[in-house]
Protein backbone atom coordinates (compact mmCIF):
# COMPACT_ATOMS: atom_id res chain seq x y z
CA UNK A 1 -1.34 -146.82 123.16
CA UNK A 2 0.18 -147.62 119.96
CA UNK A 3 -1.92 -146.89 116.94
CA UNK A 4 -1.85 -148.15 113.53
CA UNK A 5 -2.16 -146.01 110.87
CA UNK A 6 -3.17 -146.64 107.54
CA UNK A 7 0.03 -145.89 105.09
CA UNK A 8 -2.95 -145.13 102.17
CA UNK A 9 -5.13 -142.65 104.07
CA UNK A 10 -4.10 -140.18 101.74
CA UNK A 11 -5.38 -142.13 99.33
CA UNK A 12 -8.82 -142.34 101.46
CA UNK A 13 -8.72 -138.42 101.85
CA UNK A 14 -8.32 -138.35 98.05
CA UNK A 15 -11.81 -140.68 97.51
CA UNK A 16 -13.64 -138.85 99.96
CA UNK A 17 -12.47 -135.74 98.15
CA UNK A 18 -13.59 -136.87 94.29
CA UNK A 19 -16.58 -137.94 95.80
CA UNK A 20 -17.53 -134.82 97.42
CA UNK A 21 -16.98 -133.35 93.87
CA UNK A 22 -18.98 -135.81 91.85
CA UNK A 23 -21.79 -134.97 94.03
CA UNK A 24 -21.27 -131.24 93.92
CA UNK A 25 -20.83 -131.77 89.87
CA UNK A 26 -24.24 -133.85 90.13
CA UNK A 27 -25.81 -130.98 91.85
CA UNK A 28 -25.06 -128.62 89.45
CA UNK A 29 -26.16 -130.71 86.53
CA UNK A 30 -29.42 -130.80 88.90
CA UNK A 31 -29.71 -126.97 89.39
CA UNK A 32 -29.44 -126.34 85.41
CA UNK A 33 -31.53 -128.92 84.29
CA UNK A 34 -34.47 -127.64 86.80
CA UNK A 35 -33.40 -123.98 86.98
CA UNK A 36 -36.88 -123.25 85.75
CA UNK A 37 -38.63 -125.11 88.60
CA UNK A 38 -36.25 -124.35 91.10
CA UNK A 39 -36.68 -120.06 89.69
CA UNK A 40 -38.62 -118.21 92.98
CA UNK A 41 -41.87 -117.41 89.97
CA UNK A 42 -44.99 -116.21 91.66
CA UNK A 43 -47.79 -118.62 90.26
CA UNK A 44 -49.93 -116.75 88.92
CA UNK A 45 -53.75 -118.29 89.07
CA UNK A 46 -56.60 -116.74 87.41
CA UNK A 47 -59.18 -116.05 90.07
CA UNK A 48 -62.77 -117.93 89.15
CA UNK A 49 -64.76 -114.75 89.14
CA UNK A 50 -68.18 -116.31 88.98
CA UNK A 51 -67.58 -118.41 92.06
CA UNK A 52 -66.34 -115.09 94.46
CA UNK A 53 -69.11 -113.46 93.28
CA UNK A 54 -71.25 -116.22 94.29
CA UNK A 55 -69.56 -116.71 97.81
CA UNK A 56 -69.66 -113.07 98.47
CA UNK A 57 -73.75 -113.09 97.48
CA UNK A 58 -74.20 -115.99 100.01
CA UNK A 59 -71.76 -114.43 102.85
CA UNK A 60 -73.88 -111.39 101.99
CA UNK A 61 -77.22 -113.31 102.02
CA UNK A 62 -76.58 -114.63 105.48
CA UNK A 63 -74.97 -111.62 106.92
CA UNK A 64 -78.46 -109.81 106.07
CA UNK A 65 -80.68 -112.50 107.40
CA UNK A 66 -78.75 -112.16 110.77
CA UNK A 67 -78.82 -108.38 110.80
CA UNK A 68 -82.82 -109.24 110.18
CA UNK A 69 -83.26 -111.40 113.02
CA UNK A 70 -81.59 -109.02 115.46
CA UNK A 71 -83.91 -106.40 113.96
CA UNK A 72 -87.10 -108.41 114.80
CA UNK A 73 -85.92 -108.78 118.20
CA UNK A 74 -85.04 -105.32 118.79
CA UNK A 75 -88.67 -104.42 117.53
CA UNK A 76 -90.07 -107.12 119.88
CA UNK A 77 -88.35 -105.33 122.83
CA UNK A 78 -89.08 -101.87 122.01
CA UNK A 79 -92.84 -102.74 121.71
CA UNK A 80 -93.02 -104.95 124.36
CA UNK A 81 -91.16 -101.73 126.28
CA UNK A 82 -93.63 -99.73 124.78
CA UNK A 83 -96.55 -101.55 126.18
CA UNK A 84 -95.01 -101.65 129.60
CA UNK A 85 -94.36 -98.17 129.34
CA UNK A 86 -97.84 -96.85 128.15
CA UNK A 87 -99.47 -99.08 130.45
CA UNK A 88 -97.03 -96.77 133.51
CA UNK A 89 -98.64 -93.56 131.80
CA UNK A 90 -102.30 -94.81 132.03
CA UNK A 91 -101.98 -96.27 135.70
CA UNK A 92 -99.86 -92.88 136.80
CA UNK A 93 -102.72 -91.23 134.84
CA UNK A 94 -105.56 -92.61 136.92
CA UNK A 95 -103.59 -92.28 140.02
CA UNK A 96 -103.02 -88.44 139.46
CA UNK A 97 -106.96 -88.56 138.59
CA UNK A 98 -108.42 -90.34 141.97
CA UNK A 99 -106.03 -87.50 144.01
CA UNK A 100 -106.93 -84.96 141.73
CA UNK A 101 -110.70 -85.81 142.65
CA UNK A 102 -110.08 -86.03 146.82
CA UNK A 103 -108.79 -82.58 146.75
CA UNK A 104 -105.38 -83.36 147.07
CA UNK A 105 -102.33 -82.01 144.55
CA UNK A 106 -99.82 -84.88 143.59
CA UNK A 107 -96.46 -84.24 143.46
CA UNK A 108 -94.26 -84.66 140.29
């Protein structure tokens, strides 16, 4: 296959070259004129005080009403447990009574 070459691609290398270093020129003009933007700077924010102390008094305000609704509902359980369990002692007790009064011992 007989290809034509261009007798001015030096030339072409030679553009492609200058332009490569106008934009590497441009860059740096970029890097200088913004080196305080483009400077890794922690930004450094005043924390609003007044509104963490508000959000903690609110996470803290709902964190104790939960803690008090599981209380009331342990205490519901335990008395309702206590009931059922006093109510075992008196039957047991009137059971152990009626043998007592046949004559017979119970057991336990």
């Amino acid at each position: 296959m007989n290809e034509r070459r261009d007798p001015n691609w030096n030339r072409t290398v030679a553009d492609v070259e200058q332009a490569v270093e106008a934009c590497l020129k441009s860059l740096d003009k970029y890097e200088q004129a913004f080196a305080h933007v483009l400077a890794a700077q922690p930004v450094t924010v005043k924390p609003n005080f007044e509104a963490r102390i508000a959000d903690s008094a609110e996470h803290w305000t709902s964190t104790l009403k939960l803690a008090q609704k599981h209380a009331d509902d342990v205490e519901e359980l335990l008395a309702e447990q206590q009931n059922l369990w006093a109510n075992w002692q008196d039957q047991y007790a009137t059971w152990r009574s009626s043998l007592e009064q046949q004559g017979a011992k119970p057991t336990g």
